[in-house]
Protein backbone atom coordinates (compact mmCIF):
# COMPACT_ATOMS: atom_id res chain seq x y z
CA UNK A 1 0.00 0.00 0.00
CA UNK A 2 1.47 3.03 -1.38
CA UNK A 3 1.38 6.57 0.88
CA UNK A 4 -0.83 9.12 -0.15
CA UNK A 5 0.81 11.84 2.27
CA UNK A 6 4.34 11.64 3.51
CA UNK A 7 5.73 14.80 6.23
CA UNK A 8 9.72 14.51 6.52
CA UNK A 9 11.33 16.09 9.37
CA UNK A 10 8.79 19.44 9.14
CA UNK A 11 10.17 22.37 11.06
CA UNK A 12 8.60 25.89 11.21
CA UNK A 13 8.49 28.97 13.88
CA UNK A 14 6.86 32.43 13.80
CA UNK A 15 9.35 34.77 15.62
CA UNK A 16 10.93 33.30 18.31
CA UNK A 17 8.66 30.67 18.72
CA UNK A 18 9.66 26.71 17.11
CA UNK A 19 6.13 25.24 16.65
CA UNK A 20 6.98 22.24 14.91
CA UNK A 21 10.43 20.45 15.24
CA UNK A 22 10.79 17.51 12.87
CA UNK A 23 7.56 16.23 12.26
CA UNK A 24 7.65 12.81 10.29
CA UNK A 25 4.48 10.93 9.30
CA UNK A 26 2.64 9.28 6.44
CA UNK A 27 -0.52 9.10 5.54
CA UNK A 28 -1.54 5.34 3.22
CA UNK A 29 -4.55 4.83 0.82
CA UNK A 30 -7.78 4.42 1.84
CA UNK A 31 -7.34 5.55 5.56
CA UNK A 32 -9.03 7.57 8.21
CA UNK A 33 -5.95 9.08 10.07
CA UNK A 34 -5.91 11.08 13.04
CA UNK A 35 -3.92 14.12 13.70
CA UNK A 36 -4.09 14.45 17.63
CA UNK A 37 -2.72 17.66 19.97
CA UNK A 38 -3.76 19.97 22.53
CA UNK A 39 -4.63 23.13 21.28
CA UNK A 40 -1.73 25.44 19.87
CA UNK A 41 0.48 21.88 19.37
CA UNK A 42 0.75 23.38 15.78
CA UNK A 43 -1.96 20.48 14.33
CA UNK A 44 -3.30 23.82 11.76
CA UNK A 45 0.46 25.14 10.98
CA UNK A 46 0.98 21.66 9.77
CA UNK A 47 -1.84 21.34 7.18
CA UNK A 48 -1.21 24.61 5.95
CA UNK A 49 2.27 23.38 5.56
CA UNK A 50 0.07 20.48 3.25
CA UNK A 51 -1.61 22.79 1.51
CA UNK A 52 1.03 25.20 0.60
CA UNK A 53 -0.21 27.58 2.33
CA UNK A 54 2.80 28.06 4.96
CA UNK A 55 6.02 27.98 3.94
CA UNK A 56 8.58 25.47 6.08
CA UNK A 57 11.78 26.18 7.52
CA UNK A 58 12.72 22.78 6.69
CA UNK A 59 11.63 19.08 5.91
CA UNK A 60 9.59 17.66 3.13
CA UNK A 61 6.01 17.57 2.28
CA UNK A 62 5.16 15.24 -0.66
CA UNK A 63 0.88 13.90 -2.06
CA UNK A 64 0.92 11.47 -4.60
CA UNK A 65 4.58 11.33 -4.58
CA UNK A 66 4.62 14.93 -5.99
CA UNK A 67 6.76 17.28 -3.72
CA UNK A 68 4.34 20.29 -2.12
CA UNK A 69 5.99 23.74 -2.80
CA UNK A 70 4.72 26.75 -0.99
CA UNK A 71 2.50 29.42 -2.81
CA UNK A 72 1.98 27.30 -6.19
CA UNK A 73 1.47 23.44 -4.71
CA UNK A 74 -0.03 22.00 -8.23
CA UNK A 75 -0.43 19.03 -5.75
CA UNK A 76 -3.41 20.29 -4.06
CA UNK A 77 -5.14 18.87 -7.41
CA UNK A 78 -5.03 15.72 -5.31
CA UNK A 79 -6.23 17.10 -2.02
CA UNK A 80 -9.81 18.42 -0.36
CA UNK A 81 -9.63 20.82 2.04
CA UNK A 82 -11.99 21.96 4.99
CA UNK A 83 -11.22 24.38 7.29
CA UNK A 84 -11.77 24.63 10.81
CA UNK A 85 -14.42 27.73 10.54
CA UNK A 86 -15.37 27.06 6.69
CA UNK A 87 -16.76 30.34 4.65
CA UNK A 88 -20.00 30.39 2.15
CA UNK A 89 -21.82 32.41 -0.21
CA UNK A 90 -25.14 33.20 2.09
CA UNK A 91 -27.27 34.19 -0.41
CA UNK A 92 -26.43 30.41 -2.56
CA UNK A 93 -28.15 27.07 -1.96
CA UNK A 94 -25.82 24.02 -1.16
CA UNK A 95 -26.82 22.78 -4.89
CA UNK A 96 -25.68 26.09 -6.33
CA UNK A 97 -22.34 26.67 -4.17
CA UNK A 98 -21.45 23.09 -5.27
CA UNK A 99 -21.80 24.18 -8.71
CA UNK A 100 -19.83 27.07 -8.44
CA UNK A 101 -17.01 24.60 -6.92
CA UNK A 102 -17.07 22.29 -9.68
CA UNK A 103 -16.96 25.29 -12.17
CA UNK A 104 -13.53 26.35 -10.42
CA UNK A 105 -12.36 22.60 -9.94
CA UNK A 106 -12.96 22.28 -14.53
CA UNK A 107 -15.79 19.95 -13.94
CA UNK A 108 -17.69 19.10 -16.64
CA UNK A 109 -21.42 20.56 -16.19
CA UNK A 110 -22.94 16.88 -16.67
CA UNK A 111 -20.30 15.84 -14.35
CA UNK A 112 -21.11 18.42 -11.58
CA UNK A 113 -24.48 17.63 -11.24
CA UNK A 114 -24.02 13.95 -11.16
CA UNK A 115 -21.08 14.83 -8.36
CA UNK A 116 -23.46 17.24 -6.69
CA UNK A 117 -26.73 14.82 -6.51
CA UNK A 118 -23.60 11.92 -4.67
CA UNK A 119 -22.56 14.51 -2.55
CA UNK A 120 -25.58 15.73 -1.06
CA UNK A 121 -26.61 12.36 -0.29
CA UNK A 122 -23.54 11.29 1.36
CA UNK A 123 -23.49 14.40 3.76
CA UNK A 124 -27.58 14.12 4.16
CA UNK A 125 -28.33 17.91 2.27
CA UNK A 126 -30.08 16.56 -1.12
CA UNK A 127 -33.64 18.36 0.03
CA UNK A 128 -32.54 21.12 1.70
CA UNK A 129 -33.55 24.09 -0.43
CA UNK A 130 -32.76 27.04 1.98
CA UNK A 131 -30.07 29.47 1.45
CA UNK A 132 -26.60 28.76 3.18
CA UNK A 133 -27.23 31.85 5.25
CA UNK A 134 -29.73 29.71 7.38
CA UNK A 135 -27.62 27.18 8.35
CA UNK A 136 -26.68 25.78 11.34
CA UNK A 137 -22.91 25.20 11.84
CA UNK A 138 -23.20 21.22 11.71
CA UNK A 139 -25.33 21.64 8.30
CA UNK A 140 -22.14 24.18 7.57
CA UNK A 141 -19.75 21.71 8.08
CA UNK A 142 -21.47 18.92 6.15
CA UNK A 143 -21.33 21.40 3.24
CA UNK A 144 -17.68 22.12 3.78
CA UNK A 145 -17.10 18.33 3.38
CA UNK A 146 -19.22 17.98 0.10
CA UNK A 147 -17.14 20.93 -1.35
CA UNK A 148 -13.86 19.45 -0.33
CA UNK A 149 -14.64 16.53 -2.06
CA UNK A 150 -16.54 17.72 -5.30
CA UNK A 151 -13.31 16.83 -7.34
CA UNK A 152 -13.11 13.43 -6.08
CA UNK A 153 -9.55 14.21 -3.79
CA UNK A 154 -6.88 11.46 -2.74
CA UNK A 155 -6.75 13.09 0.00
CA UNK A 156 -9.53 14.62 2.41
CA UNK A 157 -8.06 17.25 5.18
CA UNK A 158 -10.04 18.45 7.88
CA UNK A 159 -9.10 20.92 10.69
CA UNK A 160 -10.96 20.35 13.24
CA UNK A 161 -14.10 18.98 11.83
CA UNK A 162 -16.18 18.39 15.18
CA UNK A 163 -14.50 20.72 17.78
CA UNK A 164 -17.78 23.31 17.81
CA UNK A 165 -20.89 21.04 17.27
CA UNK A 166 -23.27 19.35 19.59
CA UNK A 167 -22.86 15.70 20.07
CA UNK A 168 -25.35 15.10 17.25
CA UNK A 169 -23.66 17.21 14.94
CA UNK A 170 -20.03 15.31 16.12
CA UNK A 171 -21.65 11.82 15.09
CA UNK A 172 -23.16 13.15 11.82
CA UNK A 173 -20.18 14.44 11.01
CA UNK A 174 -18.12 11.97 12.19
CA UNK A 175 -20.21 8.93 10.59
CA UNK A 176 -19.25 11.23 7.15
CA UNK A 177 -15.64 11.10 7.19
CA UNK A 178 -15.94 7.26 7.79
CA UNK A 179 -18.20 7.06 4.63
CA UNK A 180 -15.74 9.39 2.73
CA UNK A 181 -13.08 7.24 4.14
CA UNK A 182 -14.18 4.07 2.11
CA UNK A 183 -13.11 6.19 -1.34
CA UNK A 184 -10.47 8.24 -0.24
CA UNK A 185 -7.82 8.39 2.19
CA UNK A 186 -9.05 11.23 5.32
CA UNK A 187 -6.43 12.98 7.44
CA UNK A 188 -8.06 15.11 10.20
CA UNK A 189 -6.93 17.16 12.99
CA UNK A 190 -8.68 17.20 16.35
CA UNK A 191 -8.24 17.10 20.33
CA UNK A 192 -11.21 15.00 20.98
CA UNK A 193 -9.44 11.54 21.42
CA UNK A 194 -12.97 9.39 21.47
CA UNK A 195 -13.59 10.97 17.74
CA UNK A 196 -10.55 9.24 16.70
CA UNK A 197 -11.03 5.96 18.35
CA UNK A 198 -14.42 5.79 16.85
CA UNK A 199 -13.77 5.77 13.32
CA UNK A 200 -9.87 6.08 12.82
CA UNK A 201 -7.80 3.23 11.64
CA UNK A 202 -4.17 5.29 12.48
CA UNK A 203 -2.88 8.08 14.54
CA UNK A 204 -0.35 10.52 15.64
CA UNK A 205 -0.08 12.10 18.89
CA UNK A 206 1.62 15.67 17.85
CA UNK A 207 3.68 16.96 21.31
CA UNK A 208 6.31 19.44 21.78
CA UNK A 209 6.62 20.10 17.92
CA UNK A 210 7.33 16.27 16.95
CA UNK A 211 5.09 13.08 16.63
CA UNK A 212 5.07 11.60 19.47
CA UNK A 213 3.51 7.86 18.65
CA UNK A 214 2.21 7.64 15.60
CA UNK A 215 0.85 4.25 13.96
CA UNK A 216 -2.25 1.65 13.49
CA UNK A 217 -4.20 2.02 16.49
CA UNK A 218 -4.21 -1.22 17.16
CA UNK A 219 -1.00 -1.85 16.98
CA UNK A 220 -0.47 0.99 19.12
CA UNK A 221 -2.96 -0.94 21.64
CA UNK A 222 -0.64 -3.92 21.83
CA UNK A 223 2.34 -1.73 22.59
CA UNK A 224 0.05 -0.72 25.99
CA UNK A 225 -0.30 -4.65 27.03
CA UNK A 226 -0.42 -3.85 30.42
CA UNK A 227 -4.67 -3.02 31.31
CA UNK A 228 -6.44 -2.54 34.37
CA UNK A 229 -8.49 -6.24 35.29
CA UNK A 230 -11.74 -5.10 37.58
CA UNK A 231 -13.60 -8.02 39.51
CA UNK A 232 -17.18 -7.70 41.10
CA UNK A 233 -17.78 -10.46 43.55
CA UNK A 234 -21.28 -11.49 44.14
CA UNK A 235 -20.40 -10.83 47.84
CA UNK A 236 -18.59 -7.48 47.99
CA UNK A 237 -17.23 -8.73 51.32
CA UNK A 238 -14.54 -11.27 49.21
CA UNK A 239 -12.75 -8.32 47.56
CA UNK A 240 -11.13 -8.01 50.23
CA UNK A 241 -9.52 -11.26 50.04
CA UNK A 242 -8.78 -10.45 46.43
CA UNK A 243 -6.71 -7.42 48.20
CA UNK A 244 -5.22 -9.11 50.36
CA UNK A 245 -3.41 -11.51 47.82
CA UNK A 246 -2.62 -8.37 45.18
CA UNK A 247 -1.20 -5.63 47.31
CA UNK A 248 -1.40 -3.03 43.86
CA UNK A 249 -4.92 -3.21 43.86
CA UNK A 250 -7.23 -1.45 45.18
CA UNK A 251 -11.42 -1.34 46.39
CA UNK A 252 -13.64 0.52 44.83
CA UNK A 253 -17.32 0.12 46.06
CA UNK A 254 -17.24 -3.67 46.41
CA UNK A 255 -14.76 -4.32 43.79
CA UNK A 256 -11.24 -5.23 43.60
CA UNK A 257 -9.03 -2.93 40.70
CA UNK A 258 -5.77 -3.98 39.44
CA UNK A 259 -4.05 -1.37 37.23
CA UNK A 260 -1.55 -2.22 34.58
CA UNK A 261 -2.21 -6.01 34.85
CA UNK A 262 -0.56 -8.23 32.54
CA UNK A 263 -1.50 -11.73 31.61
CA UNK A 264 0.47 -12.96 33.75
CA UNK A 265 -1.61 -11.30 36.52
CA UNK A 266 -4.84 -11.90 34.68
CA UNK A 267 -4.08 -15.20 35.30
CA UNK A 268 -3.29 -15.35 38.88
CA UNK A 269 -6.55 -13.75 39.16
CA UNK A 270 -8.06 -16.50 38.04
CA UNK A 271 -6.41 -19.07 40.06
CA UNK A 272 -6.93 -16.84 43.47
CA UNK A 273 -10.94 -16.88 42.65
CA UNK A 274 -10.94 -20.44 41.79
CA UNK A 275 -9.24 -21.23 44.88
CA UNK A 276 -11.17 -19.31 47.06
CA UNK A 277 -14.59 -20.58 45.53
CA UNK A 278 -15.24 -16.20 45.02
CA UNK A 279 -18.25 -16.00 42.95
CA UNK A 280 -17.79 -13.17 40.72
CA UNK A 281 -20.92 -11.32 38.79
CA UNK A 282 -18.32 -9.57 36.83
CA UNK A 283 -14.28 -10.21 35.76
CA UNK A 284 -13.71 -7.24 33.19
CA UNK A 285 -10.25 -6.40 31.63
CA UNK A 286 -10.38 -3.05 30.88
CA UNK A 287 -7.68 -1.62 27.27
CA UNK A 288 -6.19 1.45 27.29
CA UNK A 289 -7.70 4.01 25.65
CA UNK A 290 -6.20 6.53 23.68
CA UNK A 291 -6.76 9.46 26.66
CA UNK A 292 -4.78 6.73 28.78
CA UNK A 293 -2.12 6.84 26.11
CA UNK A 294 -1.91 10.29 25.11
CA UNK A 295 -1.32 11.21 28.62
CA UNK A 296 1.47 9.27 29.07
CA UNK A 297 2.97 9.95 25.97
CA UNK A 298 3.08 13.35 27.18
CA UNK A 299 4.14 13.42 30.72
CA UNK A 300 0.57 14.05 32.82
């Protein structure tokens, strides 16, 4: 599987400032990709950076294989683009903005309005007939998406895409990208770790102007073995025994907690309750999620 995006050793800094510091990742086909970093990690200076809309101090930015060059990157041809606060035409309809897009992108007019009618669909607008002036900022950002993708891109890049909606809104949108995701690779920013889990299949922790961990999150799973194992007795009263066997755990209203237990301790578990006849309502190993991991990857 060939890499649709590839960031080499990406450096940049506004004044005395260094906001990034080497950032390295790739991007493959076909992949929902998550770009995660508390606010002002320099997740936006990096896209821009994509885009060619910031120019680098240093590293490499290539889509497609084509090197991006700042001011003229004829590789955005390959890329859709939605901002984090996207901009309309108030007075258009969705149907008649999209138009307009496809005019810019050299769409065929046959070819928009088959696009158009697809697009609308996919991002649930294809009856709404009010002018963009009257929408909400979810139905905004479900535009922005449609637009970004009008000229069929390789590559999808959101900044950002949930961080101001309303649950609702966050699954709508979110239940999008995955769609998109299935014809084109999606790279999208955000500091909302249980978007990412949901529907991303890699990720890269951005911290102190490098990439932190970056990789399938799976994979990225197994390298956190260790999980907490939680046990709820039937009697609360035979945690206690459970505690007294496993002095790392602790009790927690009638259950017994053991963080960072491996199989190894999984298994003595096991044995202890067996051997002490415990009946247990509830024997629940718990894997680390990425909040777990992005905290530690960063110190807190």
């Amino acid at each position: 599987m060939s890499n649709v995006l590839e960031i080499t050793g990406l450096c940049k800094h506004f004044g005395s400032k260094q906001v990034l510091s080497g950032v390295t990742l790739s991007v493959p086909e076909n992949c929902v990709f998550g770009f995660v970093g508390r606010n002002g990690a320099g997740k936006t200076t990096t896209m821009k950076s994509v885009i060619g809309l910031l120019k680098p101090d240093g590293g490499e930015i290539t889509v497609c294989g084509e090197r991006v060059t700042y001011g003229g990157a004829k590789t955005n041809r390959f890329i859709g683009y939605l901002p984090d606060v996207p901009e309309f035409y108030g007075y258009m309809t969705a149907r008649e903005y999209l138009a307009l897009c496809g005019k810019v992108a050299g769409m065929k007019s046959s070819e928009i309005k088959e696009r158009t009618d697809e697009l609308l669909r996919l991002v649930g607008l294809s009856e709404e007939k009010h002018r963009i002036k009257g929408y909400s900022r979810g139905m905004k950002q479900r535009l922005g998406i449609a637009q970004a993708l009008i000229n069929r891109p390789k590559l999808l890049i959101c900044d950002e895409p949930t961080s101001a909606l309303d649950p609702v809104g966050r699954r709508e949108i979110l239940d999008i990208l995955k769609d998109a995701g299935k014809q084109t690779s999606v790279f999208f920013s955000t500091h909302i770790l249980t978007d990412v889990e949901r529907i991303c299949d890699r990720v890269a922790f951005l911290e102190g102007g490098k990439v932190a961990l970056s990789g399938n999150i799976e994979e990225i799973r197994r390298q956190y073995a260790d999980t907490a194992v939680e046990i709820q007795p039937e009697n609360p009263a035979d945690a206690a025994i459970l505690a007294e066997q496993f002095a790392d755990g602790t009790l927690c209203d009638g259950c017994f907690v053991l963080e960072n237990a491996s199989q190894e301790n999984a298994e003595e578990l096991l044995k202890c309750i067996l051997e002490n006849h415990i009946a247990v309502s509830r024997f629940e190993r718990k894997e680390p999620d990425l909040e777990k991991m992005f905290m530690e990857v960063i110190g807190e």
